[in-house]
N, C-alpha and C. Protein backbone atom coordinates (compact mmCIF):
# COMPACT_ATOMS: atom_id res chain seq x y z
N UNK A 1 -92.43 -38.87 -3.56
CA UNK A 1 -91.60 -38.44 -4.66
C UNK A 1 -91.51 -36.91 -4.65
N UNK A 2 -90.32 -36.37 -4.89
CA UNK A 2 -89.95 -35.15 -5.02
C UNK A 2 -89.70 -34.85 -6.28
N UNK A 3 -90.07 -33.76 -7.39
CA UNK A 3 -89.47 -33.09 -8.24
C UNK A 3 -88.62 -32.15 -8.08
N UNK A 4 -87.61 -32.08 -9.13
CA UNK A 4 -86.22 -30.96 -8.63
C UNK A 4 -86.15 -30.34 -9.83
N UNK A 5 -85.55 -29.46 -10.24
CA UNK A 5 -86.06 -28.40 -11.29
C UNK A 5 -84.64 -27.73 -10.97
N UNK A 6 -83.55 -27.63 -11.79
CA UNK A 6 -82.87 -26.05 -11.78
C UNK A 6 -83.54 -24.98 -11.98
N UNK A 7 -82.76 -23.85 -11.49
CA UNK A 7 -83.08 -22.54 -12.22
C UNK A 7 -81.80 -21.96 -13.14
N UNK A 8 -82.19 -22.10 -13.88
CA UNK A 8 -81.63 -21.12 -15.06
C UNK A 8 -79.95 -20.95 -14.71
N UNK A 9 -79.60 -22.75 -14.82
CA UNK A 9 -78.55 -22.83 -14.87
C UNK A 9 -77.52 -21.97 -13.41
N UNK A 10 -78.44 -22.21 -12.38
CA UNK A 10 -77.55 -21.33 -10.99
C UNK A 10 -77.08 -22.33 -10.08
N UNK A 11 -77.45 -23.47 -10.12
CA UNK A 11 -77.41 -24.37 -9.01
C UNK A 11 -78.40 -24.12 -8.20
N UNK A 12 -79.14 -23.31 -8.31
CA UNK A 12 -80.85 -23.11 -7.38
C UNK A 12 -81.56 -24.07 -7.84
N UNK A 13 -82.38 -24.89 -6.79
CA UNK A 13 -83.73 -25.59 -7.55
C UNK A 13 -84.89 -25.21 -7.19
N UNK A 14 -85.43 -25.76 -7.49
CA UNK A 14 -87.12 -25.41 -7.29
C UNK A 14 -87.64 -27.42 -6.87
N UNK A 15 -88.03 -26.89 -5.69
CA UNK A 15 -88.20 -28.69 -5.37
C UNK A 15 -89.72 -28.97 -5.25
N UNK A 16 -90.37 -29.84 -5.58
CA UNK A 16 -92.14 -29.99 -5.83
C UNK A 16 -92.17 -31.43 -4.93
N UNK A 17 -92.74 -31.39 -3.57
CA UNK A 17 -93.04 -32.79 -3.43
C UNK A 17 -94.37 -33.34 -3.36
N UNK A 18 -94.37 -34.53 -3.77
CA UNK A 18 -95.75 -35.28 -4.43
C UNK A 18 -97.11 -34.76 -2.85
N UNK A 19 -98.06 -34.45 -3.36
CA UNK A 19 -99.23 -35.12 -2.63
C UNK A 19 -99.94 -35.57 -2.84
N UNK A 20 -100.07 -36.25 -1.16
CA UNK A 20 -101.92 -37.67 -1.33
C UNK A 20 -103.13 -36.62 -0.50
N UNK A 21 -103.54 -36.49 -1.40
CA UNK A 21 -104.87 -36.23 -1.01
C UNK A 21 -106.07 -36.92 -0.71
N UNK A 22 -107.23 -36.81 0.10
CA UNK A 22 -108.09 -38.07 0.41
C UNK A 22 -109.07 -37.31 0.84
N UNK A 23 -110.60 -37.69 1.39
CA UNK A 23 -111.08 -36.91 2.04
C UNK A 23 -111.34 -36.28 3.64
N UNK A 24 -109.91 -36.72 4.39
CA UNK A 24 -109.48 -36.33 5.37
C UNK A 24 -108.12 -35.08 5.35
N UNK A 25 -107.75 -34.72 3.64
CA UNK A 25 -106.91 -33.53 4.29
C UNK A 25 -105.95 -34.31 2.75
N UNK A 26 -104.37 -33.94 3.11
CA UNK A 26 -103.55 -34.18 2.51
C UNK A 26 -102.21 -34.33 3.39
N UNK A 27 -101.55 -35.33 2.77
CA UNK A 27 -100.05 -35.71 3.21
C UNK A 27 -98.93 -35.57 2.42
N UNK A 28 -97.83 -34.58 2.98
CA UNK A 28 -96.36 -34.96 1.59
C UNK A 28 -95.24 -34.67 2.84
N UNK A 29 -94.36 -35.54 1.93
CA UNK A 29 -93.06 -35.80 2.80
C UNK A 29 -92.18 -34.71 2.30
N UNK A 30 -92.59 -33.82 2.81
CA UNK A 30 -91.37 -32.36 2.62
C UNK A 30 -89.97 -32.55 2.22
N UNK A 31 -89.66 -33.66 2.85
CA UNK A 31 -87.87 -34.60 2.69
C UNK A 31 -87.37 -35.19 2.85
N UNK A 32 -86.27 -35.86 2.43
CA UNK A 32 -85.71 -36.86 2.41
C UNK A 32 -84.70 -36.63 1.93
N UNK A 33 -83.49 -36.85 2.88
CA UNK A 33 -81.91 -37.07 2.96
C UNK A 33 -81.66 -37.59 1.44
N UNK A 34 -82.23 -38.81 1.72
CA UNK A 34 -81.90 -39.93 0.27
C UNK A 34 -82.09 -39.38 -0.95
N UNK A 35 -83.27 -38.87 -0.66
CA UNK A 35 -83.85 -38.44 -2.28
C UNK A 35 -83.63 -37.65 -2.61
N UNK A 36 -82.66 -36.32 -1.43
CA UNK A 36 -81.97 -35.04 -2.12
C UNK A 36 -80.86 -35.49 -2.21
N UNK A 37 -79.89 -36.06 -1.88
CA UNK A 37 -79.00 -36.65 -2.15
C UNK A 37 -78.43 -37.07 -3.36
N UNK A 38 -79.42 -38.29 -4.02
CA UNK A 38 -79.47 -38.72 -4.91
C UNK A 38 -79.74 -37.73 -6.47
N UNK A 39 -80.99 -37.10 -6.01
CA UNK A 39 -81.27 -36.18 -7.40
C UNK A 39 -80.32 -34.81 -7.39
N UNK A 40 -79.53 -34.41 -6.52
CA UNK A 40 -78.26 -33.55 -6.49
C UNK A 40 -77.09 -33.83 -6.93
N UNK A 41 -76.50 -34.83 -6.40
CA UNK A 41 -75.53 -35.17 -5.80
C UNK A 41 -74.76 -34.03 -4.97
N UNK A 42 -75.35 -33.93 -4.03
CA UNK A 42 -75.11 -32.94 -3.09
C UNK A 42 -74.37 -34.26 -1.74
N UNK A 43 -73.60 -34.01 -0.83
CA UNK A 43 -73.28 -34.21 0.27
C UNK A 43 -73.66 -33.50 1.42
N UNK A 44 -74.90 -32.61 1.51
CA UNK A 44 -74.98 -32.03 2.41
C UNK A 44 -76.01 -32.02 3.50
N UNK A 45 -75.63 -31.80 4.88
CA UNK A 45 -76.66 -32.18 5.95
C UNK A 45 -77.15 -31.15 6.59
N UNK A 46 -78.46 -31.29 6.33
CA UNK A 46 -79.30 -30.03 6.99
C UNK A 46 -79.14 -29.93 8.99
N UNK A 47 -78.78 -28.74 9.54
CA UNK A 47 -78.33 -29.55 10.93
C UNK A 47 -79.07 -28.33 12.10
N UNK A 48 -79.90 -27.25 11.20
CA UNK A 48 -80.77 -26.56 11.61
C UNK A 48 -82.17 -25.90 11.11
N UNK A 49 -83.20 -26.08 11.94
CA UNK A 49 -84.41 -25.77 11.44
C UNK A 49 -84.44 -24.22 11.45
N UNK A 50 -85.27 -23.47 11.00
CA UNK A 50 -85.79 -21.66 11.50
C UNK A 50 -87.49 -21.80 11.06
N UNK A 51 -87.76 -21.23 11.99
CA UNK A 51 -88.61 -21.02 11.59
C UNK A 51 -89.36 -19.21 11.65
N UNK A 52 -89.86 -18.55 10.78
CA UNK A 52 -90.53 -17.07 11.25
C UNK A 52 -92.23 -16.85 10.79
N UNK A 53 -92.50 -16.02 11.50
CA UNK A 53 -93.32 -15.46 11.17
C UNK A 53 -93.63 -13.58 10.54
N UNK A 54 -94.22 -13.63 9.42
CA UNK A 54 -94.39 -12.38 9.03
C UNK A 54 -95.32 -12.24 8.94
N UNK A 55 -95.53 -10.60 9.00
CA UNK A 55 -97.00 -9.62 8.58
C UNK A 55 -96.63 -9.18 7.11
N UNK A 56 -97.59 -8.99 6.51
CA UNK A 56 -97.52 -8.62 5.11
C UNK A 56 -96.51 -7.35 4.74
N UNK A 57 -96.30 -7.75 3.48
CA UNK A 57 -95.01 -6.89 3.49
C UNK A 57 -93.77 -6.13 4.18
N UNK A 58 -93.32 -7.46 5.12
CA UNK A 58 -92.84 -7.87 6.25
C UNK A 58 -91.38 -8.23 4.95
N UNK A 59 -90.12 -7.62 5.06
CA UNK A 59 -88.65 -8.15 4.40
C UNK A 59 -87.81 -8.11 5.23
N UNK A 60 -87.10 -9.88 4.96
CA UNK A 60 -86.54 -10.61 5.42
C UNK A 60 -85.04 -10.52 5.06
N UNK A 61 -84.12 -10.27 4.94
CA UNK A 61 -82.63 -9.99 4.48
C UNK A 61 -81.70 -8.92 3.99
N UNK A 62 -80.93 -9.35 3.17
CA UNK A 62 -80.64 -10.57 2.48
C UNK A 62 -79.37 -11.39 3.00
N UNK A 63 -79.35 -11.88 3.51
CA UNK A 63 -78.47 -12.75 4.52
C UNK A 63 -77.75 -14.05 3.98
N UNK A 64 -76.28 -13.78 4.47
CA UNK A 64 -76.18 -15.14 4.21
C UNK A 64 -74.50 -15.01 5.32
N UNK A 65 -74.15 -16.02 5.00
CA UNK A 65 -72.83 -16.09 6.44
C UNK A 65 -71.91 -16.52 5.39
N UNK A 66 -70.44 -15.65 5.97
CA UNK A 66 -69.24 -16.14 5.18
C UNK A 66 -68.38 -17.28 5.56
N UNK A 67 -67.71 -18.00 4.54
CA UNK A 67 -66.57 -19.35 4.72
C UNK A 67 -66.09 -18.84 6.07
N UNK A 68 -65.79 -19.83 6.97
CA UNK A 68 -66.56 -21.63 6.71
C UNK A 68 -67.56 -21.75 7.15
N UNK A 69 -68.08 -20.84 7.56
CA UNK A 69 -69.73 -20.55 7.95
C UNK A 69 -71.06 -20.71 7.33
N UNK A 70 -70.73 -20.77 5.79
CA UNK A 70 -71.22 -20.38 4.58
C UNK A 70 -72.41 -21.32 5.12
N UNK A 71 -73.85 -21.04 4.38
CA UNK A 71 -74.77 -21.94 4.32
C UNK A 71 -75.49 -22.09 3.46
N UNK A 72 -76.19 -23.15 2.90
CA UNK A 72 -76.84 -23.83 1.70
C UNK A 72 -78.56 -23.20 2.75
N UNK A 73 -79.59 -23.35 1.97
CA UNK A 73 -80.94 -23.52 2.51
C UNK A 73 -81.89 -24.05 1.53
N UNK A 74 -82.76 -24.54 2.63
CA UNK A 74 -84.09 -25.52 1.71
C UNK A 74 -85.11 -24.62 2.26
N UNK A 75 -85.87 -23.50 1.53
CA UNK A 75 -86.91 -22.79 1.97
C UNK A 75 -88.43 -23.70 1.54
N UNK A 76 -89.37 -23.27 2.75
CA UNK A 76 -91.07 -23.81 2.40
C UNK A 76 -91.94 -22.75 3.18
N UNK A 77 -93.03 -22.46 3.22
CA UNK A 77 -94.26 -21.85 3.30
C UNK A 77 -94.95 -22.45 3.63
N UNK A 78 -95.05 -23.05 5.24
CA UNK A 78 -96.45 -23.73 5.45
C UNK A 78 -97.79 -22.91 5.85
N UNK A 79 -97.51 -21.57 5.93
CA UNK A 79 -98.82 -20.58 5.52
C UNK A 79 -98.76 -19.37 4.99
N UNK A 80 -99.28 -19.27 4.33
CA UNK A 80 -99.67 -17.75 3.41
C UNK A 80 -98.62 -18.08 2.16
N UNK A 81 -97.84 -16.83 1.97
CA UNK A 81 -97.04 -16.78 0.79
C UNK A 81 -95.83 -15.84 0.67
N UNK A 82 -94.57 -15.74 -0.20
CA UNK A 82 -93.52 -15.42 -0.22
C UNK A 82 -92.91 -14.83 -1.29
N UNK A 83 -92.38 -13.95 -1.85
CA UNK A 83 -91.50 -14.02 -3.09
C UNK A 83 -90.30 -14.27 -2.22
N UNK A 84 -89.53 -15.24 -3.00
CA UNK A 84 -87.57 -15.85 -1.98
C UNK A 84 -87.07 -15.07 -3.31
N UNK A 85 -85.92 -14.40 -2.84
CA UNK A 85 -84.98 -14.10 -3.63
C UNK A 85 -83.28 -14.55 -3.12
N UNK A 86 -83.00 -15.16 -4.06
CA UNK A 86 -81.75 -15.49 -3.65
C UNK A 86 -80.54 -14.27 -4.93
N UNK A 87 -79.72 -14.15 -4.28
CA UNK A 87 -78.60 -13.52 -5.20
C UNK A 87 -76.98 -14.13 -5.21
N UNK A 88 -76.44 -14.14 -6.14
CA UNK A 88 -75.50 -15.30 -6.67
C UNK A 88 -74.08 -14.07 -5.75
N UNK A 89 -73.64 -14.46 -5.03
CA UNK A 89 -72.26 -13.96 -4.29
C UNK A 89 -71.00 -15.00 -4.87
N UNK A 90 -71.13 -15.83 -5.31
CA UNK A 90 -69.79 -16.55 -6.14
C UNK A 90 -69.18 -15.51 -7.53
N UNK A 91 -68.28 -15.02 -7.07
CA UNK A 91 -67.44 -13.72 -8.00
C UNK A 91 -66.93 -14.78 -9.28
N UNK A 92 -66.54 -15.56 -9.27
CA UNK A 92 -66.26 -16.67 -10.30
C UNK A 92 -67.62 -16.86 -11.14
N UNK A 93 -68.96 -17.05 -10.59
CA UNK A 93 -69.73 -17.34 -11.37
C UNK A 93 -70.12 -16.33 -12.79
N UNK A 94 -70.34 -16.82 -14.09
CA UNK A 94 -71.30 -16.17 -14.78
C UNK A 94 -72.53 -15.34 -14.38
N UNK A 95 -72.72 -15.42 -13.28
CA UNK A 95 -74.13 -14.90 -13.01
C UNK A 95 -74.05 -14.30 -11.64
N UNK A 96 -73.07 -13.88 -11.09
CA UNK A 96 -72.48 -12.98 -9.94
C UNK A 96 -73.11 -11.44 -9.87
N UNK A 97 -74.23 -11.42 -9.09
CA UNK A 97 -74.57 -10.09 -8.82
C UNK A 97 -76.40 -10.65 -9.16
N UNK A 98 -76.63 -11.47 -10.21
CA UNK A 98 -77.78 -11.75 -10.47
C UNK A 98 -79.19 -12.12 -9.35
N UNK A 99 -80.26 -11.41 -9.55
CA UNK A 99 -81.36 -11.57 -8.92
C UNK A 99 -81.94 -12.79 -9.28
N UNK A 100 -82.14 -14.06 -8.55
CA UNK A 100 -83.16 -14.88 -8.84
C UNK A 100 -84.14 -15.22 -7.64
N UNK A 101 -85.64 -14.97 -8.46
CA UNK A 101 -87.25 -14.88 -7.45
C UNK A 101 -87.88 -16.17 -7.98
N UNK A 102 -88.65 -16.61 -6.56
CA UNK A 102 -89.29 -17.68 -7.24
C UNK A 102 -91.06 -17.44 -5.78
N UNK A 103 -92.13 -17.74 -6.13
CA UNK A 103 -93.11 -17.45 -4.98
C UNK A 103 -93.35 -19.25 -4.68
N UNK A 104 -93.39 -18.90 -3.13
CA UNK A 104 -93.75 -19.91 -2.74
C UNK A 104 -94.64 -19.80 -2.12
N UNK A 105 -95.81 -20.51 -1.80
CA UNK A 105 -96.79 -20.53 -1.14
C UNK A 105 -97.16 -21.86 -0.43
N UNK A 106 -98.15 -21.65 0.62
CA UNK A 106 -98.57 -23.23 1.35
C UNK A 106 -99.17 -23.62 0.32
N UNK A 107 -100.03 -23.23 -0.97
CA UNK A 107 -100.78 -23.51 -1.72
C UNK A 107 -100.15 -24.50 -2.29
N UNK A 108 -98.81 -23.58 -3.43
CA UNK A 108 -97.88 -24.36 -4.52
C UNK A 108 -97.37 -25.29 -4.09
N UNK A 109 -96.87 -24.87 -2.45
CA UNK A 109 -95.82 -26.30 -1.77
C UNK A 109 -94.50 -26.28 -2.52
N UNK A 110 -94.20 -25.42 -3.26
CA UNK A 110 -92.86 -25.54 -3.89
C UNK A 110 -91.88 -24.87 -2.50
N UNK A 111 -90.46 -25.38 -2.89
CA UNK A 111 -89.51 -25.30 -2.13
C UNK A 111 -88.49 -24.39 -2.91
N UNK A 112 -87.27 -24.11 -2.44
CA UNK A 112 -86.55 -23.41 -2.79
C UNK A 112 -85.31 -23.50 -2.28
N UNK A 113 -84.16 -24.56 -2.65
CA UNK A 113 -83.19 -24.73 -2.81
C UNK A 113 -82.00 -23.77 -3.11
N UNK A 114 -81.11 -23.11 -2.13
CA UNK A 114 -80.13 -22.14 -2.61
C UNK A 114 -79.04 -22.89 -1.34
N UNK A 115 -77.76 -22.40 -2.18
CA UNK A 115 -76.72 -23.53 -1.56
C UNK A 115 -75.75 -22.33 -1.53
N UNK A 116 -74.48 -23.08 -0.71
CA UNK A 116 -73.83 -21.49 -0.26
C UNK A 116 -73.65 -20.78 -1.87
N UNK A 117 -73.08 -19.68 -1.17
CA UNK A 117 -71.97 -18.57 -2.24
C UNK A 117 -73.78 -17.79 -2.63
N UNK A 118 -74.92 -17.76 -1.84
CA UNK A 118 -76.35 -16.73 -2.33
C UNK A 118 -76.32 -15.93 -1.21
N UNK A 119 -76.60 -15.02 -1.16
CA UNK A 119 -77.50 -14.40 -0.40
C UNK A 119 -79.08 -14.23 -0.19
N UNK A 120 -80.19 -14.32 0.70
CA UNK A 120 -81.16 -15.06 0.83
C UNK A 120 -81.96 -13.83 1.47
N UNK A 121 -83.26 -13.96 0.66
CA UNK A 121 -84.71 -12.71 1.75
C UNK A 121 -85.88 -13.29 1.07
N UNK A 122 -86.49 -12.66 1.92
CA UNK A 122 -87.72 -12.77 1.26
C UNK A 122 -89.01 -11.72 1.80
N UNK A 123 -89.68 -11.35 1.02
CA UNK A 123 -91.08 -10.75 0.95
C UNK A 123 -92.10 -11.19 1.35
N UNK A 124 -92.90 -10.88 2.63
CA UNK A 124 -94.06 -11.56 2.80
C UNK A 124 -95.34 -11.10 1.77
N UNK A 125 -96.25 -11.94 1.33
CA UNK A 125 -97.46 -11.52 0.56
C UNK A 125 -98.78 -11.37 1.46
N UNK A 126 -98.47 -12.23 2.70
CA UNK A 126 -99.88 -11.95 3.26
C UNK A 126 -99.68 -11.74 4.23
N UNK A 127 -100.85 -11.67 5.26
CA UNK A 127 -100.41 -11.68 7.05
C UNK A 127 -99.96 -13.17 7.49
N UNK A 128 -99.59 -13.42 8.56
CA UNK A 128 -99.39 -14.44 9.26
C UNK A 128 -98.52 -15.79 8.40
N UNK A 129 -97.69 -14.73 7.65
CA UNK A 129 -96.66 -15.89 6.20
C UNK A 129 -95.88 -16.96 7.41
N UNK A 130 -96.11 -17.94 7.15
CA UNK A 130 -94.96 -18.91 7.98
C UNK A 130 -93.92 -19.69 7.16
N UNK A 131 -92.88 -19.14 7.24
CA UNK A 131 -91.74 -19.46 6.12
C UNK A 131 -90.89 -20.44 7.20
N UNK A 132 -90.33 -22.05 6.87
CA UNK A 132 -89.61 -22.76 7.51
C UNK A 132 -88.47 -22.59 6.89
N UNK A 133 -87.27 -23.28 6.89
CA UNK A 133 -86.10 -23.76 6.41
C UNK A 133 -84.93 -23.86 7.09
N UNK A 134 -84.54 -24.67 6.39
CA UNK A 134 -83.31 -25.94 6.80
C UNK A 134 -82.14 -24.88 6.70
N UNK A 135 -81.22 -25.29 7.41
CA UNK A 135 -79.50 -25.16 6.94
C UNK A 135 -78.45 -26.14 6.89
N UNK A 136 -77.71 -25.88 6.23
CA UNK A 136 -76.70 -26.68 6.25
C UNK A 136 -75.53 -26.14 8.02
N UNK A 137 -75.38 -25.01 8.30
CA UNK A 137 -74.54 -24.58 8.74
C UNK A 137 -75.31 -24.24 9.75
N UNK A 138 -74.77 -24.06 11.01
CA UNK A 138 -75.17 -23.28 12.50
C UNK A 138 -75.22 -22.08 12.14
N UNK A 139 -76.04 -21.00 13.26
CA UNK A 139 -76.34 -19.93 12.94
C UNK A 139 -74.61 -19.16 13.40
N UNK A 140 -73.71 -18.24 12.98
CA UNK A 140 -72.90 -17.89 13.61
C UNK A 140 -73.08 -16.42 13.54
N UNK A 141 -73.27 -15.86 14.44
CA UNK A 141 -73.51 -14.48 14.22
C UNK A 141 -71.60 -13.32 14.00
N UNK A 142 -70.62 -14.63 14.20
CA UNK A 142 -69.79 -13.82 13.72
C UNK A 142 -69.03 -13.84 12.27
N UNK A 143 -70.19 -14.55 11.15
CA UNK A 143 -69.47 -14.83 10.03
C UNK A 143 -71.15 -14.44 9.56
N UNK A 144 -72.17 -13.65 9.58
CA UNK A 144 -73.58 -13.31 9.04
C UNK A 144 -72.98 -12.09 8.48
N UNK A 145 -73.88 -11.76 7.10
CA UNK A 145 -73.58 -10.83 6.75
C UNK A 145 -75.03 -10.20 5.95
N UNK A 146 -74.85 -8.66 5.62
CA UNK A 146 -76.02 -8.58 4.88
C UNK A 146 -76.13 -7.83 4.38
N UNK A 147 -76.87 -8.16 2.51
CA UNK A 147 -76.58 -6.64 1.29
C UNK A 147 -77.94 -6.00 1.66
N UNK A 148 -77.70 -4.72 1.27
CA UNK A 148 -78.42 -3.62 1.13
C UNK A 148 -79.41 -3.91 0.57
N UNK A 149 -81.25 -3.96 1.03
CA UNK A 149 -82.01 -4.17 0.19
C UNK A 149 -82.17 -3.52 -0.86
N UNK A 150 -82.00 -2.08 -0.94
CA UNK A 150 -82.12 -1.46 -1.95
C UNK A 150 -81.02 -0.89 -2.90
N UNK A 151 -80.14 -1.64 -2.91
CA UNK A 151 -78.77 -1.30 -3.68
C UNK A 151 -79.14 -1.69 -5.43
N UNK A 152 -78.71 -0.40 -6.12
CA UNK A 152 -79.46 -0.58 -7.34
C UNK A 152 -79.04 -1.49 -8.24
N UNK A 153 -77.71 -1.94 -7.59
CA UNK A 153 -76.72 -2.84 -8.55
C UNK A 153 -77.79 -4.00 -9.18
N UNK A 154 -78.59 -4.43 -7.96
CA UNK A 154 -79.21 -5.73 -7.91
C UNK A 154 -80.12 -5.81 -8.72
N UNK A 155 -81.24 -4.45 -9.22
CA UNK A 155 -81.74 -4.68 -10.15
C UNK A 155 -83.10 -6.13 -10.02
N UNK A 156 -83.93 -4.96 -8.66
CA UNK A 156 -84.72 -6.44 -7.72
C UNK A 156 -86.05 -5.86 -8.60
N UNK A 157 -87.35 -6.60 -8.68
CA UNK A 157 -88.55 -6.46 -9.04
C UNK A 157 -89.82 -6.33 -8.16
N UNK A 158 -89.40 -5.46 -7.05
CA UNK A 158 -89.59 -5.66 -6.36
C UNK A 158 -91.85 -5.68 -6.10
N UNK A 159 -92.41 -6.65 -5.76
CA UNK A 159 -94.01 -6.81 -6.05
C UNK A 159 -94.59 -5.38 -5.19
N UNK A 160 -93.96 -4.80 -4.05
CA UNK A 160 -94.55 -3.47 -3.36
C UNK A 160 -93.56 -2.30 -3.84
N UNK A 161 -94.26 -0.97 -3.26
CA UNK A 161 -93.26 0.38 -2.97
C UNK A 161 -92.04 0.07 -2.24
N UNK A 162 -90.70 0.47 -2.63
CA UNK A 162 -89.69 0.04 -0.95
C UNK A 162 -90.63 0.83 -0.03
N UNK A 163 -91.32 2.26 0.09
CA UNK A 163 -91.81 2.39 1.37
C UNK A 163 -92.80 1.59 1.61
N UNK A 164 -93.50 0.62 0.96
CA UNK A 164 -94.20 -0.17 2.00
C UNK A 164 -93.89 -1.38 2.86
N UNK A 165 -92.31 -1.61 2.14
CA UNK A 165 -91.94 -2.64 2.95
C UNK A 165 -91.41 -2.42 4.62
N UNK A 166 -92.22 -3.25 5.19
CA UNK A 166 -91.25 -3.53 7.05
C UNK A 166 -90.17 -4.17 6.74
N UNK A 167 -88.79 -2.86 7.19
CA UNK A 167 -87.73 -3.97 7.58
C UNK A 167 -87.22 -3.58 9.12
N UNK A 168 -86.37 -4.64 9.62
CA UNK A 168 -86.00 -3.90 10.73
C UNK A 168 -84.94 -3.50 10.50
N UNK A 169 -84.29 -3.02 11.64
CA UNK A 169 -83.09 -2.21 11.45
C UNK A 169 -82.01 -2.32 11.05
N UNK A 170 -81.96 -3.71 11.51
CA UNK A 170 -80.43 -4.48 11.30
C UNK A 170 -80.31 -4.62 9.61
N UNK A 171 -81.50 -5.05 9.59
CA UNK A 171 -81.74 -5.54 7.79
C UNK A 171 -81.61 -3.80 6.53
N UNK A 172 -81.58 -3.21 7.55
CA UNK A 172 -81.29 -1.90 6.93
C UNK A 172 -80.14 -1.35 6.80
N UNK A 173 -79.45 -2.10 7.82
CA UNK A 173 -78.11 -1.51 7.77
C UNK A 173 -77.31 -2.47 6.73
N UNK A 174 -77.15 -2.60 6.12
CA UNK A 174 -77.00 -4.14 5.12
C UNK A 174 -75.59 -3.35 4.25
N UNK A 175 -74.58 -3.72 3.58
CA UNK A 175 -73.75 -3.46 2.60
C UNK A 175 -74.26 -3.53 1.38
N UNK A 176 -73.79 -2.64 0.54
CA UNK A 176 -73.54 -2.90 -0.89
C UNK A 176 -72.94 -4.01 -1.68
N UNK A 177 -73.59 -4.57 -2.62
CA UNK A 177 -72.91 -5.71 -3.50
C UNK A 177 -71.37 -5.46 -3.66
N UNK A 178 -71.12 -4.56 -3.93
CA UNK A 178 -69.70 -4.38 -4.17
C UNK A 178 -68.47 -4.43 -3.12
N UNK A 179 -69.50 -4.34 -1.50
CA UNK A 179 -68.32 -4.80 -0.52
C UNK A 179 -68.22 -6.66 -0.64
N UNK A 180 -68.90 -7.36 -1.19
CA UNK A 180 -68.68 -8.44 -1.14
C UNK A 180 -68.52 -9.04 -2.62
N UNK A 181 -67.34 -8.60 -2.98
CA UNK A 181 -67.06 -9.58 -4.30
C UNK A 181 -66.07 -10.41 -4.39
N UNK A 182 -65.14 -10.77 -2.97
CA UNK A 182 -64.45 -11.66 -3.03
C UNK A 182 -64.54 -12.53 -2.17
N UNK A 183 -65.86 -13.01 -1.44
CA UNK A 183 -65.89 -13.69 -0.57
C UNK A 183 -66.08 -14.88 -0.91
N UNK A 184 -66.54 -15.41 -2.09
CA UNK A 184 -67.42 -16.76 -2.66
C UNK A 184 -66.65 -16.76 -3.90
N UNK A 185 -65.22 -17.46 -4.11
CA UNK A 185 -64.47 -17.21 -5.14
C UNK A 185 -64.10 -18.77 -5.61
C-alpha cells in the first residue's frame, strides 16, 4: 500500500509506501503502475530510470525539458538525504513562480511526485546521497532547460550558504524565471 498526499493544492504529492519489517531487514514496493494510476488518475508511464550520486551540499538543477518533451518525475532516496524542490512553470497556474520543498530521506522513504509544467533540484544533506527517479519522458537534451539557482524571484530557503553549495557549471549557467513564462500555458 502506498499513501498519496497533495501538496498544497499544486498537483505535487508526497507518496509514503507501506513497510514490512521483520527481523531480517525490511521490504516496500516503491511502485506500482496500478496503484498510481488509480489514486491519481494520472495516465502516465514512467519510461526512464536516473539514477545520481552526491557529496554533501552537492545542487542538482533546476531542470526540467520543454513541450513535447515536458516531463512528470517520481523522486526517492535510497541513501542519505535531500531537500527536492520543485517550482510551478505553468503561467496559467495560481501558484506560477512558487517554491515547493519537501526532505526526503532513505530513512522517511517518502517520495516526491512532480508532473510536467515544474522545474526540479535538489540539495544533498549528506555524503554519498543516492537520489533515484522515474520519468515520464526520454532525456532530450534539445528541449532541457534550466532556472537560475539563485534568482531572487524564487524566494528559495535555502538549508546552506549559496557559497557552500557545489554546482557545476552547466547548472550555473541556468535562466531567470522570467525567461520562461510562457512555456507551460
Amino acid at each position: 500500500m502506498i499513501h498519496f498526499e497533495e501538496i498544497d493544492n499544486s498537483s505535487l504529492l508526497s507518496l509514503v509506501p507501506s513497510t514490512f519489517e521483520d527481523s531480517r531487514g525490511w521490504f516496500s514496493e516503491t511502485f506500482n503502475e496500478a496503484v498510481f494510476r488509480l489514486n491519481t488518475q494520472l495516465n502516465i508511464t514512467f519510461v526512464q530510470d536516473n539514477e545520481s550520486v552526491s557529496h554533501k551540499n552537492v545542487f542538482r538543477g533546476f531542470h526540467f525539458q520543454i513541450p513535447p518533451k515536458a516531463q512528470a518525475k517520481l523522486v526517492r532516496v535510497v541513501h542519505g538525504a535531500i531537500i527536492d524542490f520543485a517550482i510551478d512553470l505553468r503561467m496559467t497556474s495560481p501558484n506560477f513562480g512558487k517554491v515547493y520543498s519537501i526532505e526526503l530521506t532513505a530513512e522517511n522513504r517518502k517520495q516526491f511526485f512532480i508532473p510536467e509544467g515544474f522545474a526540479h533540484g535538489f540539495i544533498a544533506l549528506k555524503d554519498h546521497t543516492i537520489v533515484n527517479y522515474k520519468c515520464s519522458q526520454y532525456y532530450s537534451p534539445a528541449s532541457e532547460r534550466s532556472l537560475i539557482f539563485h534568482d531572487p524571484n524564487l524566494q528559495i530557503n535555502w538549508p546552506v550558504q549559496l557559497n557552500e553549495l557545489i554546482i557545476s557549471e552547466k547548472d550555473k549557467a541556468g535562466q531567470p524565471l522570467s525567461d520562461f513564462s510562457d512555456i507551460f500555458i
